[in-house]
N, C-alpha and C. Protein backbone atom coordinates (compact mmCIF):
# COMPACT_ATOMS: atom_id res chain seq x y z
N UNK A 1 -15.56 -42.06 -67.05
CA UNK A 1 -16.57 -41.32 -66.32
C UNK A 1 -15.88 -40.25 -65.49
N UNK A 2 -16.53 -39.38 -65.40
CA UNK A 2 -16.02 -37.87 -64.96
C UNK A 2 -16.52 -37.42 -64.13
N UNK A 3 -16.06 -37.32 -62.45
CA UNK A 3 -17.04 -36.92 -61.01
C UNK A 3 -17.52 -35.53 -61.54
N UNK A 4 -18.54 -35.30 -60.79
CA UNK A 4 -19.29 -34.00 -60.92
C UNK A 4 -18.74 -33.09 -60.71
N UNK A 5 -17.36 -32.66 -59.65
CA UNK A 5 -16.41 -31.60 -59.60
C UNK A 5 -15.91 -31.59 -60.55
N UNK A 6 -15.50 -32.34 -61.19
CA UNK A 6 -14.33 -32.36 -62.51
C UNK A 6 -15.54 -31.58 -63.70
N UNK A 7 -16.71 -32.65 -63.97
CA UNK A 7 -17.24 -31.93 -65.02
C UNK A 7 -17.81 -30.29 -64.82
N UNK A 8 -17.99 -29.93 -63.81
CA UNK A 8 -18.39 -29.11 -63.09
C UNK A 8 -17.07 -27.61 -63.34
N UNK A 9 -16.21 -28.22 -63.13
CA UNK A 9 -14.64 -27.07 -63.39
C UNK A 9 -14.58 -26.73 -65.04
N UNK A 10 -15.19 -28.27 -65.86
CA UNK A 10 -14.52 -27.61 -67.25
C UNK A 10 -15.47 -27.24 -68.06
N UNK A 11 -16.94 -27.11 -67.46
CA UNK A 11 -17.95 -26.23 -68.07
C UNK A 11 -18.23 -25.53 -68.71
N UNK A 12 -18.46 -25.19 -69.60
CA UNK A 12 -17.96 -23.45 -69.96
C UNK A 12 -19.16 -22.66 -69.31
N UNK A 13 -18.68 -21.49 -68.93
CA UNK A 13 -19.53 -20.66 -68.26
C UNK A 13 -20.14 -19.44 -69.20
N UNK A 14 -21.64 -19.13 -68.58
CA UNK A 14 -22.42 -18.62 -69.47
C UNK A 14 -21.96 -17.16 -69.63
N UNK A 15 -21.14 -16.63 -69.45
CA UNK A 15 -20.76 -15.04 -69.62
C UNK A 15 -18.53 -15.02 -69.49
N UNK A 16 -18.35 -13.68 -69.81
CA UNK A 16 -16.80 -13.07 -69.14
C UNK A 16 -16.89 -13.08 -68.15
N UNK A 17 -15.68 -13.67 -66.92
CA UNK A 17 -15.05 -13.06 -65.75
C UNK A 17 -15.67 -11.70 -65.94
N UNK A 18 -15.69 -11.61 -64.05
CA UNK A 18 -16.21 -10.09 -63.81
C UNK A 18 -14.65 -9.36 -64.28
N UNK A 19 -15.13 -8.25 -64.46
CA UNK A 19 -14.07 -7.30 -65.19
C UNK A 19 -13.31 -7.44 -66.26
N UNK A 20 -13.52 -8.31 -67.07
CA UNK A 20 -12.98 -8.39 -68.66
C UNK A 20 -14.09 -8.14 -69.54
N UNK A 21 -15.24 -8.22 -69.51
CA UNK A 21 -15.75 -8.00 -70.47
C UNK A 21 -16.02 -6.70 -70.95
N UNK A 22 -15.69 -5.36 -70.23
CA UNK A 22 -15.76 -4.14 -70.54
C UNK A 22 -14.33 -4.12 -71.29
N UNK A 23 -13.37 -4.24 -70.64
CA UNK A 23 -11.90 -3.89 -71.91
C UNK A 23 -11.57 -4.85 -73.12
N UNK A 24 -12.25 -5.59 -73.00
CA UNK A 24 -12.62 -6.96 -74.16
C UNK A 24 -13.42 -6.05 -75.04
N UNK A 25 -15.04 -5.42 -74.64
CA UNK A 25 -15.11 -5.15 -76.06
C UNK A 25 -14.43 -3.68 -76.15
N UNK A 26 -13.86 -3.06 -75.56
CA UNK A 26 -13.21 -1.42 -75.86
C UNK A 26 -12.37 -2.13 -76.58
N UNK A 27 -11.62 -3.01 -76.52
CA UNK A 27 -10.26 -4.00 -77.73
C UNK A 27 -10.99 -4.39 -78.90
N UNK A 28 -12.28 -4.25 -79.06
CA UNK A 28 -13.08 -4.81 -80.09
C UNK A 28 -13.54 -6.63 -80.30
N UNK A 29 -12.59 -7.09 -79.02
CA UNK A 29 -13.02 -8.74 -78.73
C UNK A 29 -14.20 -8.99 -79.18
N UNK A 30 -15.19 -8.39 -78.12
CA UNK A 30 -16.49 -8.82 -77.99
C UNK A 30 -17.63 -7.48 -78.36
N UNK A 31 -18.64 -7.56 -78.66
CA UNK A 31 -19.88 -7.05 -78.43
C UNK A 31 -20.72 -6.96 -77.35
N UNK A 32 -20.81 -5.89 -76.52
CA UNK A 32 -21.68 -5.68 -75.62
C UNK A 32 -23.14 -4.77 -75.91
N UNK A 33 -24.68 -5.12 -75.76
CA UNK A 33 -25.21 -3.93 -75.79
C UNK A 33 -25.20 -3.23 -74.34
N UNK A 34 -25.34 -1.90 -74.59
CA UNK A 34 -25.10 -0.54 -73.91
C UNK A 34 -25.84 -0.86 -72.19
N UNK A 35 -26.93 -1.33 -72.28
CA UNK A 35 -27.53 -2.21 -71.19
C UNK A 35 -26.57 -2.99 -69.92
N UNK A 36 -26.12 -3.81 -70.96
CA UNK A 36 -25.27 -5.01 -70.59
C UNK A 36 -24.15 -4.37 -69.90
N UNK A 37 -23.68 -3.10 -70.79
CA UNK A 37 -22.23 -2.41 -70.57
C UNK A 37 -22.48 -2.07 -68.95
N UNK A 38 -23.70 -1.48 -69.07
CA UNK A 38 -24.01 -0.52 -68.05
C UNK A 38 -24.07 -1.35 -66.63
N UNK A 39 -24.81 -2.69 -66.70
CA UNK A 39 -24.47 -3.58 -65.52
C UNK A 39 -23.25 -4.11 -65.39
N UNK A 40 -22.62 -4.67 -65.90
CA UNK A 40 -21.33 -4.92 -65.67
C UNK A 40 -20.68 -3.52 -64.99
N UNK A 41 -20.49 -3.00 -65.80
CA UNK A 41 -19.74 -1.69 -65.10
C UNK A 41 -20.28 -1.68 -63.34
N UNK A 42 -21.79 -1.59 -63.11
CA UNK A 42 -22.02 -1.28 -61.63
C UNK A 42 -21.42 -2.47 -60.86
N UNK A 43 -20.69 -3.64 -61.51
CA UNK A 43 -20.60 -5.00 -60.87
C UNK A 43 -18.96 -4.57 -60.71
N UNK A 44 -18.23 -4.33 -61.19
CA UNK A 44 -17.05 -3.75 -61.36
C UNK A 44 -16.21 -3.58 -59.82
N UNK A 45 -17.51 -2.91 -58.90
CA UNK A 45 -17.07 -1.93 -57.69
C UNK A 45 -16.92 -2.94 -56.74
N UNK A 46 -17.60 -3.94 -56.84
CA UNK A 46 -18.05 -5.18 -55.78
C UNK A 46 -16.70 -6.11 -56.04
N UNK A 47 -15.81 -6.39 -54.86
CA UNK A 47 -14.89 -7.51 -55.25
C UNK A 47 -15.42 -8.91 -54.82
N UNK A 48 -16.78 -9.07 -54.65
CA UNK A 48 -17.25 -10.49 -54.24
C UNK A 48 -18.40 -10.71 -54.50
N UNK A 49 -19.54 -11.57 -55.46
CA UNK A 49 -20.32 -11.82 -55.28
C UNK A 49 -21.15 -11.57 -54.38
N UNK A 50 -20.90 -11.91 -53.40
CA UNK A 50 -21.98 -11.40 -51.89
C UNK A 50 -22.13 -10.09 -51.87
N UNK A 51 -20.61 -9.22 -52.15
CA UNK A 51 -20.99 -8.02 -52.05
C UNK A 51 -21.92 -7.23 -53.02
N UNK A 52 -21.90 -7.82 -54.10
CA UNK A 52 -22.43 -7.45 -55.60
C UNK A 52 -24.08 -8.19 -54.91
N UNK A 53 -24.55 -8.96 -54.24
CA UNK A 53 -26.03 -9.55 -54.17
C UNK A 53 -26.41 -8.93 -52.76
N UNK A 54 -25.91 -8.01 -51.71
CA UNK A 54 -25.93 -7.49 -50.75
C UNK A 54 -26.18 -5.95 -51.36
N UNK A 55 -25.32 -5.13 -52.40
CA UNK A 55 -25.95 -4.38 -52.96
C UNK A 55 -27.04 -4.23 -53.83
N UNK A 56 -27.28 -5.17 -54.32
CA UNK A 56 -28.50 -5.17 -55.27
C UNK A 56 -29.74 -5.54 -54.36
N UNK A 57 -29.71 -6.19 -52.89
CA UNK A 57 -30.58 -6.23 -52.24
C UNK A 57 -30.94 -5.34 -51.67
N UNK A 58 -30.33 -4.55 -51.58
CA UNK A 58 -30.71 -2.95 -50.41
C UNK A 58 -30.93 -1.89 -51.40
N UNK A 59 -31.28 -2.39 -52.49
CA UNK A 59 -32.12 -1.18 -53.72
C UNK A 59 -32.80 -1.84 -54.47
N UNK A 60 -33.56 -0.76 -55.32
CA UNK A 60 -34.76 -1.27 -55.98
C UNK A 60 -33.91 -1.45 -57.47
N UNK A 61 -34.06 -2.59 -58.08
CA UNK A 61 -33.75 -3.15 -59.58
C UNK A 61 -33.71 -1.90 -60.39
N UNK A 62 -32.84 -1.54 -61.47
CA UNK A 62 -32.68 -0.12 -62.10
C UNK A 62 -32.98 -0.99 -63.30
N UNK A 63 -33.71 -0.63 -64.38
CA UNK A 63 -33.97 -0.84 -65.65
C UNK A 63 -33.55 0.06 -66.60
N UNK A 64 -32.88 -0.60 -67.42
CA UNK A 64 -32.30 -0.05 -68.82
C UNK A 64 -33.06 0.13 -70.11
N UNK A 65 -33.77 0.85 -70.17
CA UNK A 65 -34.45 1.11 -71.46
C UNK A 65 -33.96 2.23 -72.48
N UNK A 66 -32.96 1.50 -73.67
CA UNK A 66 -32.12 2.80 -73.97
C UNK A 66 -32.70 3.59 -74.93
N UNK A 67 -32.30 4.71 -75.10
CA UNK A 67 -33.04 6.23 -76.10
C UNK A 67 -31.64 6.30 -76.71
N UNK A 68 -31.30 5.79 -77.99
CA UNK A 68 -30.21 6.52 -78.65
C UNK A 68 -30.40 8.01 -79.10
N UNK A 69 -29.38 8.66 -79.26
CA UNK A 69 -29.48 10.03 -79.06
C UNK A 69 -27.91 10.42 -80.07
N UNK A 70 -27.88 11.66 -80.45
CA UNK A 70 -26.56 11.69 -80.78
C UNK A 70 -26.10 13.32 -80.30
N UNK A 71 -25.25 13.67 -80.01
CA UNK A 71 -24.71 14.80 -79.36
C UNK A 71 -23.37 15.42 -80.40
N UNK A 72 -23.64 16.15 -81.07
CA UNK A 72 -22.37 16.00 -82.30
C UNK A 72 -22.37 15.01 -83.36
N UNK A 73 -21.15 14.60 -83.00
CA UNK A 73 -20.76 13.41 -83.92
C UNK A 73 -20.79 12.25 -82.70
N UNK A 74 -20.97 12.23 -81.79
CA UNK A 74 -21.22 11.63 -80.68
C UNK A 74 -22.55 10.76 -80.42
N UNK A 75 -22.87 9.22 -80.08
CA UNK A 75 -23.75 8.72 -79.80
C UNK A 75 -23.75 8.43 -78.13
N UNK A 76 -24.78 8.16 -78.12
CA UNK A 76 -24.60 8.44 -76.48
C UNK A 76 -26.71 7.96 -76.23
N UNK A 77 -26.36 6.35 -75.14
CA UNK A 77 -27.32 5.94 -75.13
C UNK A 77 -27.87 6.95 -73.50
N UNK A 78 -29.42 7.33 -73.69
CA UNK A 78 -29.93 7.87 -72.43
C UNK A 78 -30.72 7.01 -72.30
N UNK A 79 -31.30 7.23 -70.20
CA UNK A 79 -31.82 5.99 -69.86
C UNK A 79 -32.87 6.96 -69.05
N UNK A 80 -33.80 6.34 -68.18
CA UNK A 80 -35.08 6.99 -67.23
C UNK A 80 -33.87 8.03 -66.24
N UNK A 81 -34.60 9.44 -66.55
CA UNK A 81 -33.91 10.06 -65.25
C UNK A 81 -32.87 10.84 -65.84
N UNK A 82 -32.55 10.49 -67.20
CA UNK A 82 -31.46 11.86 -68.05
C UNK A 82 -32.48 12.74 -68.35
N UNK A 83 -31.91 14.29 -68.56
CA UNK A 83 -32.52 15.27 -69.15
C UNK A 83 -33.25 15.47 -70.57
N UNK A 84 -32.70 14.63 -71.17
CA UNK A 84 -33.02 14.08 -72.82
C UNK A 84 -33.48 12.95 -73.08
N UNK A 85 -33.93 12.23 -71.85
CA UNK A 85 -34.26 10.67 -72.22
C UNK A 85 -35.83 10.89 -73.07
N UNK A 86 -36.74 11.91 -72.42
CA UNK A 86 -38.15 11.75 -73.20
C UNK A 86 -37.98 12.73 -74.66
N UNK A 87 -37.02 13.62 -74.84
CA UNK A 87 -37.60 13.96 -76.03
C UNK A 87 -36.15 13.63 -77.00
N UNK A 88 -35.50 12.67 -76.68
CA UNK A 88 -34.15 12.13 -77.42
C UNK A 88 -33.50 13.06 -77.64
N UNK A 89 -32.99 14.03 -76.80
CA UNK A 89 -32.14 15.23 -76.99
C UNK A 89 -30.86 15.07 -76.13
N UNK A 90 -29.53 14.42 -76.40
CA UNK A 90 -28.84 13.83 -75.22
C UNK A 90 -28.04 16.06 -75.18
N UNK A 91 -29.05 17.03 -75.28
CA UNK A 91 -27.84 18.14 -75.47
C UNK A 91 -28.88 18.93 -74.50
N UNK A 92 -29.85 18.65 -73.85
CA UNK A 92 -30.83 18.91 -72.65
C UNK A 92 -30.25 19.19 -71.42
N UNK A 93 -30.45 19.95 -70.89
CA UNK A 93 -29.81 20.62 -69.49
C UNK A 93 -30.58 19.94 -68.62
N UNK A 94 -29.44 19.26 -67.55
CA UNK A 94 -30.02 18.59 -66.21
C UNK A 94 -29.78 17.60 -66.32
N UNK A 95 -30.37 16.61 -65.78
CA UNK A 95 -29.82 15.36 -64.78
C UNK A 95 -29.36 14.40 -65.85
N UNK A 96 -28.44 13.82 -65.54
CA UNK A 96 -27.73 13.14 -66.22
C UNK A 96 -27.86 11.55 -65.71
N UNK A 97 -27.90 10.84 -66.83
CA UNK A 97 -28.14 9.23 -66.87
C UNK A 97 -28.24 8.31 -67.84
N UNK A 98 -26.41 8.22 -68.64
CA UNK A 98 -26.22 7.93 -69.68
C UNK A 98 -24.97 7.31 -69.99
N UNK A 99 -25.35 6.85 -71.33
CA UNK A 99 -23.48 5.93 -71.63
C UNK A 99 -23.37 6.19 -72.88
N UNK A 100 -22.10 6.96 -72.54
CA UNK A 100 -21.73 7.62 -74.11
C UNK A 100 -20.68 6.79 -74.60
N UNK A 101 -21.33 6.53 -76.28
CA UNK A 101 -20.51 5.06 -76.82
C UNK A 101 -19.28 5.44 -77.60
N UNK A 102 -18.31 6.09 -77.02
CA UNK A 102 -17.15 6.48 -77.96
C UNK A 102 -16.43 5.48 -78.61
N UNK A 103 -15.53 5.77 -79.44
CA UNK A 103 -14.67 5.20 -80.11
C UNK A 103 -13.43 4.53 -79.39
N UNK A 104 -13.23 5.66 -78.06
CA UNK A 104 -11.49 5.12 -77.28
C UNK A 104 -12.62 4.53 -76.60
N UNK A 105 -13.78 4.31 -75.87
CA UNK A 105 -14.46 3.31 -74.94
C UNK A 105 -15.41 4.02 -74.12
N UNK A 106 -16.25 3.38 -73.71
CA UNK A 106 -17.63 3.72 -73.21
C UNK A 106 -17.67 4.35 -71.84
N UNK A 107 -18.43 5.56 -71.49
CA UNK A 107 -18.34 6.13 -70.33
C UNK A 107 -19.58 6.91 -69.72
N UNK A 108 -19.60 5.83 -68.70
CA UNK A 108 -21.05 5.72 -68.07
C UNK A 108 -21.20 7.01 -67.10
N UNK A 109 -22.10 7.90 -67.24
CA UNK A 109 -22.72 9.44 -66.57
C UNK A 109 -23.80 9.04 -65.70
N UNK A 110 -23.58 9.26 -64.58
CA UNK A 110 -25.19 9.26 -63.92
C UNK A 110 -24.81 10.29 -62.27
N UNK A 111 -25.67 11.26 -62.52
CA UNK A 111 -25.67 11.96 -61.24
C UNK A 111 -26.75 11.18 -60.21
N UNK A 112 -25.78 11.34 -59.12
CA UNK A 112 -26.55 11.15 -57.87
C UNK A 112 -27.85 10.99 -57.68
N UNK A 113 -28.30 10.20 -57.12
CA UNK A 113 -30.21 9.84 -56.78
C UNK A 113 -30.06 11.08 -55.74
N UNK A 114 -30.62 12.30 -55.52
CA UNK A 114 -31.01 12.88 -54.85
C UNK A 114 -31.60 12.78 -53.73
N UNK A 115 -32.21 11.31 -53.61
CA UNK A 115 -33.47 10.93 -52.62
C UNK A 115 -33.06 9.82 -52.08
N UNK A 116 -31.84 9.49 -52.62
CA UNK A 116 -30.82 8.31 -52.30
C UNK A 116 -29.87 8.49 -51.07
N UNK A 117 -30.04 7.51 -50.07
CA UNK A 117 -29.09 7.95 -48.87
C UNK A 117 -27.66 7.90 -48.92
């Protein structure tokens, strides 16, 4: 029989450590969708839990609803609030709010909330 700390340590846990799962899948490890990429990444900045649930409390929940788009030879997911998100044009002038899915690794665009303190 196995105390509850013990079974408790060798658990497996439902996701990656914060900060491996973005260079995990750029190595091709894992599969992330573009969504997923995109929260992790904002979790990235926070070195503590608290700090990561202290920021998400002092704003309103951001939703990911992605618009694939392609720009060139380039894919590149847009979200509410890019210039191309309503008519799937990621080559639209203005505000930017997007994750472009390259080949060397994914790189998340988003200008400033304007109305944001």
């Amino acid at each position: 029989m196995t105390s509850s700390s013990t079974a408790a340590r060798s658990a497996p846990t439902c996701g990656p450590r914060r900060g491996r799962a973005i260079p995990r899948r750029d190595a091709g490890e894992i599969e992330l969708l573009p969504p997923t990429w995109v929260t992790l990444h904002g979790l990235t900045g926070h070195h503590t839990a608290g700090a990561a649930l202290d920021h998400a409390a002092a704003r309103e929940p951001q939703r990911f609803v992605s618009r694939l788009a392609r720009a060139g030879d380039e894919v590149v997911a847009l979200y509410p609030g890019d210039a191309g998100y309503e008519t799937g044009d990621a080559l639209a002038s203005g505000p930017r709010h997007r994750l472009w899915l390259l080949g060397a690794g994914w790189r998340y665009e988003q200008d400033p909330d304007p109305g944001a303190s």
